[in-house]
N, C-alpha and C. Protein backbone atom coordinates (compact mmCIF):
# COMPACT_ATOMS: atom_id res chain seq x y z
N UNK A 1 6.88 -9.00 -11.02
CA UNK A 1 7.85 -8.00 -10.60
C UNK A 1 8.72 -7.65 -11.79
N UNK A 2 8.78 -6.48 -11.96
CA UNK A 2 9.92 -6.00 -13.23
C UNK A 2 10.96 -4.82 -12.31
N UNK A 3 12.27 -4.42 -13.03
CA UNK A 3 13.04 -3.97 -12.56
C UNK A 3 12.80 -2.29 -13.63
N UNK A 4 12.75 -1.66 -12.97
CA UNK A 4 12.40 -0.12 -13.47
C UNK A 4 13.80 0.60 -13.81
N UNK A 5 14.27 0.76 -14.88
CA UNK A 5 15.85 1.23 -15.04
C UNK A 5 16.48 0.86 -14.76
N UNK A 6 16.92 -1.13 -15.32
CA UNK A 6 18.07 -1.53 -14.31
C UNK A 6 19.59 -0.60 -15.09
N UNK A 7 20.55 -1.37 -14.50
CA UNK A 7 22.20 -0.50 -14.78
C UNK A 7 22.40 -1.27 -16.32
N UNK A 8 23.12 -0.69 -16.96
CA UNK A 8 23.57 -1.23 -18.51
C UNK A 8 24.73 -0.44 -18.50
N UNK A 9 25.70 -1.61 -18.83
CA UNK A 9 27.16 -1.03 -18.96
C UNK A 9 27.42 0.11 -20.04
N UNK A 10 26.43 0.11 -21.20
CA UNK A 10 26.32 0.39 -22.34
C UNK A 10 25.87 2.08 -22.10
N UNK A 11 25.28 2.53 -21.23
CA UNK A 11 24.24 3.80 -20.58
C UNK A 11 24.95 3.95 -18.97
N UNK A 12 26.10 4.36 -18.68
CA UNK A 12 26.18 3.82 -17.01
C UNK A 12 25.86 4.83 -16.37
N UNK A 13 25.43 6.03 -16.70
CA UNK A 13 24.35 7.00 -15.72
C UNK A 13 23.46 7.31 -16.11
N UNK A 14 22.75 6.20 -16.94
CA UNK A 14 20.78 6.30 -17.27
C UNK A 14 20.41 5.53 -16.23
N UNK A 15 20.82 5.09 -15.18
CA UNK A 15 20.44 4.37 -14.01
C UNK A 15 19.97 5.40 -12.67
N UNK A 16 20.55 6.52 -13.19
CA UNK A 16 20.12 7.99 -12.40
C UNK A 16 18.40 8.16 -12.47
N UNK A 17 17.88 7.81 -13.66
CA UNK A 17 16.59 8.19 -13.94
C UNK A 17 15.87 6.78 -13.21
N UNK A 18 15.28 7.88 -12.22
CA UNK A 18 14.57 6.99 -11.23
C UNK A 18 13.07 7.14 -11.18
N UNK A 19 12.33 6.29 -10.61
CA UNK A 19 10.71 6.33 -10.26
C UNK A 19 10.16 6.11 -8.96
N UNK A 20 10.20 7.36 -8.06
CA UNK A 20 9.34 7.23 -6.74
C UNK A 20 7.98 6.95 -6.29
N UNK A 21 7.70 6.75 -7.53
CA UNK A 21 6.23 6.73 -7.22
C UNK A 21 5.73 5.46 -6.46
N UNK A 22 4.99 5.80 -5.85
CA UNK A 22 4.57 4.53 -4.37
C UNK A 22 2.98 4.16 -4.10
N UNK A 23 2.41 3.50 -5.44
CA UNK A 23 0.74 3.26 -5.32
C UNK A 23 0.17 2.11 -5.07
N UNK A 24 -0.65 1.99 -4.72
CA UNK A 24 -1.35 0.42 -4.36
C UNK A 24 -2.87 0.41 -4.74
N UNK A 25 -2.59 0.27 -5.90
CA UNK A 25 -4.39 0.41 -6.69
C UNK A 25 -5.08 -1.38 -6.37
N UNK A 26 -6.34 -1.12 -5.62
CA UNK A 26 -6.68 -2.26 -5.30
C UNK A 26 -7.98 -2.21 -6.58
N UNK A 27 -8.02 -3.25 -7.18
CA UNK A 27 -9.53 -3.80 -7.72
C UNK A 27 -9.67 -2.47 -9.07
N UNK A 28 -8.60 -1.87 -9.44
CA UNK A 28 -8.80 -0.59 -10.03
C UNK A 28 -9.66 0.35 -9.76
N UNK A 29 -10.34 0.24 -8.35
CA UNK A 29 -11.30 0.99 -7.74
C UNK A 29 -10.83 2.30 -6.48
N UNK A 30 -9.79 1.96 -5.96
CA UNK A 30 -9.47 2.37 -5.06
C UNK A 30 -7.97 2.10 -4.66
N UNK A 31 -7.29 3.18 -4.31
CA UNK A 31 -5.58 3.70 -4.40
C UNK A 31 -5.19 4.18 -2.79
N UNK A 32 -4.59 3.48 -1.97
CA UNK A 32 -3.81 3.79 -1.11
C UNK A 32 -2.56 3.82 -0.96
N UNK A 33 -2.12 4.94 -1.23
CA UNK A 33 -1.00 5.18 -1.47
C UNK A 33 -0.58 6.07 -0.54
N UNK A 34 0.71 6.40 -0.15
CA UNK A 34 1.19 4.85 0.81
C UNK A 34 0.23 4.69 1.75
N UNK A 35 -0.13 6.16 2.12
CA UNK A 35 -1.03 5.69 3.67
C UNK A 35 -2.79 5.86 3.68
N UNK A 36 -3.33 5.34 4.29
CA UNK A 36 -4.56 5.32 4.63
C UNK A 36 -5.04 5.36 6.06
N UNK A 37 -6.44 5.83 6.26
CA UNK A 37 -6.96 6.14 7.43
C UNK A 37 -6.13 4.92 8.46
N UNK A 38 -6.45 3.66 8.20
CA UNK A 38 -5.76 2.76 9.20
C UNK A 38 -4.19 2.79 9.14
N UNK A 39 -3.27 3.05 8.06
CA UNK A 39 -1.77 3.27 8.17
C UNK A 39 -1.35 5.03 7.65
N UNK A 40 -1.04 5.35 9.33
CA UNK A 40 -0.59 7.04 8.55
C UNK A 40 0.47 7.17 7.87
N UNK A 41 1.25 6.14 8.17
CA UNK A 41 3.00 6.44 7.73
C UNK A 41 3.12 5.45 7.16
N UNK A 42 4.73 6.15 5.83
CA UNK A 42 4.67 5.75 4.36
C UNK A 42 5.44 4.46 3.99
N UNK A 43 5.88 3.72 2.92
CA UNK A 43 6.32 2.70 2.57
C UNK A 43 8.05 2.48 2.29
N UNK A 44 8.28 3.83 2.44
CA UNK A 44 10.00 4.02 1.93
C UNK A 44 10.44 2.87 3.59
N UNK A 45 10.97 1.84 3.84
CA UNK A 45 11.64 0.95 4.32
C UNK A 45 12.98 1.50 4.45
N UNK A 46 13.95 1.65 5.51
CA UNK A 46 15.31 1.67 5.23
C UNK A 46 15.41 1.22 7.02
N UNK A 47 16.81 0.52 7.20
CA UNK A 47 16.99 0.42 8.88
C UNK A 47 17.93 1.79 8.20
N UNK A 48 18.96 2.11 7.45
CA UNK A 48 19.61 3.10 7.85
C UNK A 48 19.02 4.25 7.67
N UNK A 49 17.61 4.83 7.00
CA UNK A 49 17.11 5.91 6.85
C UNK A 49 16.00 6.54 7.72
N UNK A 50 16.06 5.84 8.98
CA UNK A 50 14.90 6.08 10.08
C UNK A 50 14.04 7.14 9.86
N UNK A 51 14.37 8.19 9.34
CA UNK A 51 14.07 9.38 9.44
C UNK A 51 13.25 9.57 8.35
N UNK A 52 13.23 8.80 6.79
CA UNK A 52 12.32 8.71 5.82
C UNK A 52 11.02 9.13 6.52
N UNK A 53 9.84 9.41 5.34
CA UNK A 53 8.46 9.62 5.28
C UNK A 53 7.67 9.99 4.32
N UNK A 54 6.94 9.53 4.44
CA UNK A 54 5.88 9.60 2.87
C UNK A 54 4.55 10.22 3.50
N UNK A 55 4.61 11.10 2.38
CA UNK A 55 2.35 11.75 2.47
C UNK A 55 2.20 11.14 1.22
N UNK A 56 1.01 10.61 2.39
CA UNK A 56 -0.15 9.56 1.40
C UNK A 56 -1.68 9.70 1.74
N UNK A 57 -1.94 9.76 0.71
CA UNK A 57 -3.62 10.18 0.78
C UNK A 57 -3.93 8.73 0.14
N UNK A 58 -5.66 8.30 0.74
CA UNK A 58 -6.60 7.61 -0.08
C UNK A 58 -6.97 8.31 -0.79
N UNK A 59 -7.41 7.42 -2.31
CA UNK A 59 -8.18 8.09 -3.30
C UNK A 59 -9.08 7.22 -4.01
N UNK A 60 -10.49 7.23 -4.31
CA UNK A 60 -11.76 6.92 -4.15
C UNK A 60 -12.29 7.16 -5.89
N UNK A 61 -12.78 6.81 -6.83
CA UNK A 61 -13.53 7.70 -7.77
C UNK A 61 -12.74 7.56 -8.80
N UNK A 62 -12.90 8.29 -9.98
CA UNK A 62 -12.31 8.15 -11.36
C UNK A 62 -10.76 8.67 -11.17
N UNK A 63 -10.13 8.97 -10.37
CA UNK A 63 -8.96 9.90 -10.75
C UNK A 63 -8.48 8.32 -10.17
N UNK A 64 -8.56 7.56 -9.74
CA UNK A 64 -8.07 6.28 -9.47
C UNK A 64 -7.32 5.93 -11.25
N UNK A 65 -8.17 5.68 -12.00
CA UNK A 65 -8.24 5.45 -13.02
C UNK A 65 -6.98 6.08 -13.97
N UNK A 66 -6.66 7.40 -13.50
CA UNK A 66 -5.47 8.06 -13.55
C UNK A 66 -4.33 7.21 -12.81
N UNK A 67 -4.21 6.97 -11.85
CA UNK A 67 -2.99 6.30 -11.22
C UNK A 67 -3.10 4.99 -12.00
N UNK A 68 -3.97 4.37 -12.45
CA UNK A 68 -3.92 2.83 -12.84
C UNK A 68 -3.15 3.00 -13.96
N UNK A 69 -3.67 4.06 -15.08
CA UNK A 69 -2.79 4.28 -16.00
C UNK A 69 -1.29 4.53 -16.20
N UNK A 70 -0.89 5.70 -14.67
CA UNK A 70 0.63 5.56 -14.81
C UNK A 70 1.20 4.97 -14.48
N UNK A 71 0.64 4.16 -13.65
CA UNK A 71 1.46 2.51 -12.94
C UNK A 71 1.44 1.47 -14.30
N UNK A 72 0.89 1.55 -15.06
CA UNK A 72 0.40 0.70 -16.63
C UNK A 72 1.56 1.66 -17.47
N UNK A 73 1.90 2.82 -17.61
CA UNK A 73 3.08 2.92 -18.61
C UNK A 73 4.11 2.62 -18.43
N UNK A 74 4.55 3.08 -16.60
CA UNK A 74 6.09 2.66 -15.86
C UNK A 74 5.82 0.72 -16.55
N UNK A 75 4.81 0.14 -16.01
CA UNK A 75 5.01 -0.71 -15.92
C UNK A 75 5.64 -1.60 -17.35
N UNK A 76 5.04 -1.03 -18.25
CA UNK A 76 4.96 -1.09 -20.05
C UNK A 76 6.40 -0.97 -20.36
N UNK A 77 6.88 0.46 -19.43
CA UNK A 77 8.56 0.52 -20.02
C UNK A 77 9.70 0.11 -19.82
N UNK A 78 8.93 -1.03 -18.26
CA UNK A 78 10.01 -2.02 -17.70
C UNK A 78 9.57 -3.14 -18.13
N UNK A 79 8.94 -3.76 -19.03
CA UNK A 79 9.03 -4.99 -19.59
C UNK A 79 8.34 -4.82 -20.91
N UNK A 80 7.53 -6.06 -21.32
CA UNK A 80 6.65 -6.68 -22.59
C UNK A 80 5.25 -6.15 -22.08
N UNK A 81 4.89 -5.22 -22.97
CA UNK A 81 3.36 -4.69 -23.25
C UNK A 81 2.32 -5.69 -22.76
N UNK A 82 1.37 -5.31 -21.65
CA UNK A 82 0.03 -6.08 -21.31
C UNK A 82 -0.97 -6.20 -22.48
N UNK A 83 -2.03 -6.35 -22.75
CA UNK A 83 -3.37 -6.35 -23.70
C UNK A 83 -4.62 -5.87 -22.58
N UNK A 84 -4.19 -6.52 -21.19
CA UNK A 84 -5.29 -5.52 -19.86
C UNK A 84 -4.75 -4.06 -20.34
N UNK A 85 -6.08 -3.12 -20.35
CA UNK A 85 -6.07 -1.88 -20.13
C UNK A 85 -6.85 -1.27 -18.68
N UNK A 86 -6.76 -0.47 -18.30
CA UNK A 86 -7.42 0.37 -17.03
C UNK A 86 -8.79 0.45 -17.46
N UNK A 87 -9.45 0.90 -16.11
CA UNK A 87 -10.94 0.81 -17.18
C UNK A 87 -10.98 2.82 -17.28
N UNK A 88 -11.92 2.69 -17.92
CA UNK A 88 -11.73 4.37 -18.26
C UNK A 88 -12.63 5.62 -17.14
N UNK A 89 -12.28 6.35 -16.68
CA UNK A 89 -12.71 7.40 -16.11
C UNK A 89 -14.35 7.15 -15.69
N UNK A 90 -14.76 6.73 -16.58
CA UNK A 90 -16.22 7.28 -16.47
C UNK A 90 -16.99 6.20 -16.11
N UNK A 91 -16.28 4.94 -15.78
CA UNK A 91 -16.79 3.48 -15.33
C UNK A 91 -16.60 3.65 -14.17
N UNK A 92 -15.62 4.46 -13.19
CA UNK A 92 -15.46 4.65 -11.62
C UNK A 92 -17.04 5.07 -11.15
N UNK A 93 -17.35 4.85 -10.33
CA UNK A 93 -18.43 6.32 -9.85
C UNK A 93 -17.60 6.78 -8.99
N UNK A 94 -18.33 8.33 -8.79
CA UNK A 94 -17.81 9.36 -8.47
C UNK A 94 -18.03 8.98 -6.66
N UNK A 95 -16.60 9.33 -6.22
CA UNK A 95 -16.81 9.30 -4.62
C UNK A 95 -16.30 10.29 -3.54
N UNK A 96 -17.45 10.82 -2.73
CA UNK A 96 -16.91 12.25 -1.99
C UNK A 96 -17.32 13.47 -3.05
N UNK A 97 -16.81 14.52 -2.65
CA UNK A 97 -17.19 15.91 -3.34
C UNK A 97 -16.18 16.38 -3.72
N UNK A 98 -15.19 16.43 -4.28
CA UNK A 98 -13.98 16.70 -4.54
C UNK A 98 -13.72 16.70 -5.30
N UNK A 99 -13.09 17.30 -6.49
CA UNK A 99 -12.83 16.74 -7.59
C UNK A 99 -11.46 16.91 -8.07
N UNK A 100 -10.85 15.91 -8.72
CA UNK A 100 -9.20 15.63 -8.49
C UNK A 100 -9.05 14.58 -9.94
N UNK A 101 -7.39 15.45 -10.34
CA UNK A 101 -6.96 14.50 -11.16
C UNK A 101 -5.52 14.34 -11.19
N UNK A 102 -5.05 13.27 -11.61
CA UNK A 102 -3.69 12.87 -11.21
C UNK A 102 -3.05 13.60 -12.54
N UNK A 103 -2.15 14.12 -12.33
CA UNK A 103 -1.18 14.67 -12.95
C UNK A 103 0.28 13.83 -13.31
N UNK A 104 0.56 12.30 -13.86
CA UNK A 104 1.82 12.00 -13.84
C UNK A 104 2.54 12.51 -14.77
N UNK A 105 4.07 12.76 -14.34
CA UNK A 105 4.82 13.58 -14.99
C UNK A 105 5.96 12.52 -14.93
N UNK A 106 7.35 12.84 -15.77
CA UNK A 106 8.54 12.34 -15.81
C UNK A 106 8.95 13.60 -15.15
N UNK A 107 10.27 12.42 -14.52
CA UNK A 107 11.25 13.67 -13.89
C UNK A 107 12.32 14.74 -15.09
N UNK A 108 12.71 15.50 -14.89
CA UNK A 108 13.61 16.32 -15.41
C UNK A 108 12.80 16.65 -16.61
N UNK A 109 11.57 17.04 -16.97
CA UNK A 109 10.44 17.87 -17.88
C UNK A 109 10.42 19.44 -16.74
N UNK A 110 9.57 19.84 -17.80
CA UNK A 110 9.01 21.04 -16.77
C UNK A 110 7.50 21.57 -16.65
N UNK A 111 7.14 20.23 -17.29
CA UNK A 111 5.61 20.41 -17.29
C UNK A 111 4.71 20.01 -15.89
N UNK A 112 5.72 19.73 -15.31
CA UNK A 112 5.24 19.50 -13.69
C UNK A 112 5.56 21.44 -12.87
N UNK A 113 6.56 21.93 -13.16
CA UNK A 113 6.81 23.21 -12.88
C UNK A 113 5.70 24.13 -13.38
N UNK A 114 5.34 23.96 -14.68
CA UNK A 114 4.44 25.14 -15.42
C UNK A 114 3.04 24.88 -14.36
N UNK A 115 2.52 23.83 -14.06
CA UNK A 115 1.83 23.01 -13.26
C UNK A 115 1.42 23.56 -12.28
N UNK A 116 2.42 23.82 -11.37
CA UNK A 116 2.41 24.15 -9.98
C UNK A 116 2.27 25.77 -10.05
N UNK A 117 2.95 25.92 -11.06
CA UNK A 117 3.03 27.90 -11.44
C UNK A 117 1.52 28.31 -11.01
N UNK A 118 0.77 27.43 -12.26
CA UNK A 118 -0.58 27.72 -12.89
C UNK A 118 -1.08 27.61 -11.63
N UNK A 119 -1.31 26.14 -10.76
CA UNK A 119 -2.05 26.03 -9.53
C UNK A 119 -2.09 26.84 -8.48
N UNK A 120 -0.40 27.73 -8.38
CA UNK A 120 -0.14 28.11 -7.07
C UNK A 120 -0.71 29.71 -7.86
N UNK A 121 -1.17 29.98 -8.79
CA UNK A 121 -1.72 31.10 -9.22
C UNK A 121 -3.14 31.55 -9.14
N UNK A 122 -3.64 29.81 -9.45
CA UNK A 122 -5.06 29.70 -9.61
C UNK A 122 -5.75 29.65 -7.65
N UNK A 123 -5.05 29.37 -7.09
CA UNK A 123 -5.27 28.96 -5.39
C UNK A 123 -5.86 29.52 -4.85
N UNK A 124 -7.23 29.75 -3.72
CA UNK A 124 -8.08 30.68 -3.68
C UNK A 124 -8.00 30.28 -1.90
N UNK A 125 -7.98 29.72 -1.35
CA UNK A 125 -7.97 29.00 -0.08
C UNK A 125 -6.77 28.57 0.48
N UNK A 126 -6.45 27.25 0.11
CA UNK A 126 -5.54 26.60 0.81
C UNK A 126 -4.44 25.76 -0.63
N UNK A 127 -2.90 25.75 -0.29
CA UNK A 127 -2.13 25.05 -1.13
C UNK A 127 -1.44 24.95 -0.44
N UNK A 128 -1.55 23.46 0.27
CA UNK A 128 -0.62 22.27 0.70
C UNK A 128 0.45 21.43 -0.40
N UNK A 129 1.32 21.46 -0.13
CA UNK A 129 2.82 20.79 -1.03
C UNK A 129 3.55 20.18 -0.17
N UNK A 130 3.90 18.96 -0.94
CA UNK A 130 4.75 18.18 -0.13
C UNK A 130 5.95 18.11 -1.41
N UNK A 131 7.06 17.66 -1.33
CA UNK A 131 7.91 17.58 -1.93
C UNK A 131 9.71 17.03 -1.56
N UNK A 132 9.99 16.09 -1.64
CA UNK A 132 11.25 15.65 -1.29
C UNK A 132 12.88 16.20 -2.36
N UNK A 133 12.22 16.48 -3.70
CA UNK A 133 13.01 16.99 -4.44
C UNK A 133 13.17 18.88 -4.60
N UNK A 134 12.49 19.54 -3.71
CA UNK A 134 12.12 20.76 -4.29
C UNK A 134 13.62 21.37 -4.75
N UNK A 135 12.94 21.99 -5.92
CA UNK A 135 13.96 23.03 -6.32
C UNK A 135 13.40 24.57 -5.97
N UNK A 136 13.58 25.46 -5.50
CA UNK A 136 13.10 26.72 -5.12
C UNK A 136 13.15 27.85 -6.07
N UNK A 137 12.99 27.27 -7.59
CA UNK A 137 13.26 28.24 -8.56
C UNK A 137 12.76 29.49 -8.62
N UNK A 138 13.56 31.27 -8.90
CA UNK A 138 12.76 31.92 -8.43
C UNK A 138 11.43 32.46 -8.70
N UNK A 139 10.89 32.02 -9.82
CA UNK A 139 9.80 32.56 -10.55
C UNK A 139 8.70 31.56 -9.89
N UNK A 140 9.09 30.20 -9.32
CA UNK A 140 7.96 29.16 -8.59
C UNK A 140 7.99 29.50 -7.02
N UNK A 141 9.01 29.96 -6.78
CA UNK A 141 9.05 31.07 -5.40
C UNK A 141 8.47 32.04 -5.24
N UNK A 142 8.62 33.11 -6.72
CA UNK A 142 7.81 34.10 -6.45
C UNK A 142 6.18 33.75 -6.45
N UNK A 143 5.96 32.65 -7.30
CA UNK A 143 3.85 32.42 -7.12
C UNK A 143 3.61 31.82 -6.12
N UNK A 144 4.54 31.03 -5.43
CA UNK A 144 3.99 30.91 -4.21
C UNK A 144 3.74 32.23 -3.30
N UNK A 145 4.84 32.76 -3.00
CA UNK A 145 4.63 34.14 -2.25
C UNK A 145 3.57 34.97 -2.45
N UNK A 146 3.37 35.25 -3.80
CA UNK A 146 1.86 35.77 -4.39
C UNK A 146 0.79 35.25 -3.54
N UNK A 147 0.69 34.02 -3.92
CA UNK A 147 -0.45 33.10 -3.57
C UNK A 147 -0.76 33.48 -1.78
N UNK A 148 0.43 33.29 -1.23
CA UNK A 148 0.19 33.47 0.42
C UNK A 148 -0.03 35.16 0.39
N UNK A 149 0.53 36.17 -0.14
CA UNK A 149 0.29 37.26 0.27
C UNK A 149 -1.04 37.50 -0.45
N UNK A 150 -1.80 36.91 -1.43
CA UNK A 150 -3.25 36.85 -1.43
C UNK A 150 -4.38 36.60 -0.22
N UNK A 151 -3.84 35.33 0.26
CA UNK A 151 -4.31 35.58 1.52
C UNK A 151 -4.28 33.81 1.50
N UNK A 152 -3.57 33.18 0.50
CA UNK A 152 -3.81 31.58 0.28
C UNK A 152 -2.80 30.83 2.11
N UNK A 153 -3.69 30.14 2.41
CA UNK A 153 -2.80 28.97 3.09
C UNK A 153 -1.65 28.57 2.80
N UNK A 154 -0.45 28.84 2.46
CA UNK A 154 0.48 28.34 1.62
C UNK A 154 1.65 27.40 2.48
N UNK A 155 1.46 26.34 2.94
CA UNK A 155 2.53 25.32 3.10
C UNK A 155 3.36 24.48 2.14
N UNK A 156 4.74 24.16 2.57
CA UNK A 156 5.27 23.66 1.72
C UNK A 156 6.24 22.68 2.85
N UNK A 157 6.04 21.52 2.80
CA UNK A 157 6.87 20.44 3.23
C UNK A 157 8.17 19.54 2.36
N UNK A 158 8.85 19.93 3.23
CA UNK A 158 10.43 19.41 2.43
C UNK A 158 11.13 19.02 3.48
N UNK A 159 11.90 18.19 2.91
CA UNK A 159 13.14 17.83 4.45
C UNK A 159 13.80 18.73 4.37
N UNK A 160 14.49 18.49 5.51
CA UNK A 160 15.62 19.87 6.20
C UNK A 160 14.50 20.63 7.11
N UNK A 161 14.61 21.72 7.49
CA UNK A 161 14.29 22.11 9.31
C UNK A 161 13.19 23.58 8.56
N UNK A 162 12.33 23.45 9.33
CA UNK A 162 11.32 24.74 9.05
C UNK A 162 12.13 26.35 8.70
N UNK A 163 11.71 26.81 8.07
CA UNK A 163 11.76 28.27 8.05
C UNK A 163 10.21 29.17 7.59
N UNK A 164 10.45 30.15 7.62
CA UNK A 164 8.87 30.89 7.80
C UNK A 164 9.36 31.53 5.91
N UNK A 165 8.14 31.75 5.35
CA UNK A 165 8.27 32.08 3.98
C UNK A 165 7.65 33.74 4.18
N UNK A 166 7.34 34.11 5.48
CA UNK A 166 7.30 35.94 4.91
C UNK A 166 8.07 36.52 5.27
């Protein structure tokens, strides 16, 4: 167990920079995070936050290999460097038809924004989003809107109470 940004009197609001991320890589083969076919609902614990919830998908195949890695840098920057490495992409076999790759980002970059721009541009079907932090910036507002008035599926899950986006 390591402590991920503890408090330092020395820094007393670098304790702001936090890490939500919530994975459970078993055998480096396979990632349930938080939830799986047998658990739908997520790992955030609180008695006073009843209302918490996490989307969690299983994930199967090389993009595993992706999460092993960013759980291996968080983990690297809260303590003393391992010599275990992940195994690499191409040692997974491929599982299902799908093809997927993990994207980890730090918070407060914007290479997670340019990201979503590009995706919610590139979207031909369906773009499902979940998000607990959204910011509704207007230029990532306007490609979503694009995207749905293309004819894309466009959901977006956030706390606070539904509203309709046309």
């Amino acid at each position: 167990m390591r402590f991920f940004n503890p408090f330092h009197f020395g820094a007393p609001l670098a304790w702001l920079r936090r890490n939500h991320r919530k994975s459970l890589v078993v055998d480096g083969r396979t990632d349930s995070s938080p939830a799986s076919a047998s658990r739908p609902a997520g790992q955030a614990i609180g008695a006073r936050h009843s209302r918490w919830r996490d989307t969690g998908v299983r994930i199967e195949g090389p993009a595993v290999a992706d999460l092993t890695r960013a759980f291996a840098a968080t983990w690297a920057e809260a303590g003393p460097h391992e010599t275990r490495t992940p195994p690499p992409r191409d040692e997974i076999a491929a599982a299902g038809d799908v093809s997927l790759r993990v994207v980890a980002t730090e918070p407060a970059t914007t290479g997670m924004f340019r990201l979503d721009s590009l995706v919610a541009t590139l979207a031909r079907r369906s773009l499902w989003l979940t998000d607990a932090y959204f910011i509704g910036l207007p230029t990532y507002v306007q490609a979503l809107r694009a995207a749905a008035n293309d004819g894309v599926d466009v959901r977006l899950l956030v706390p606070g109470r539904a509203i309709s986006a046309s």
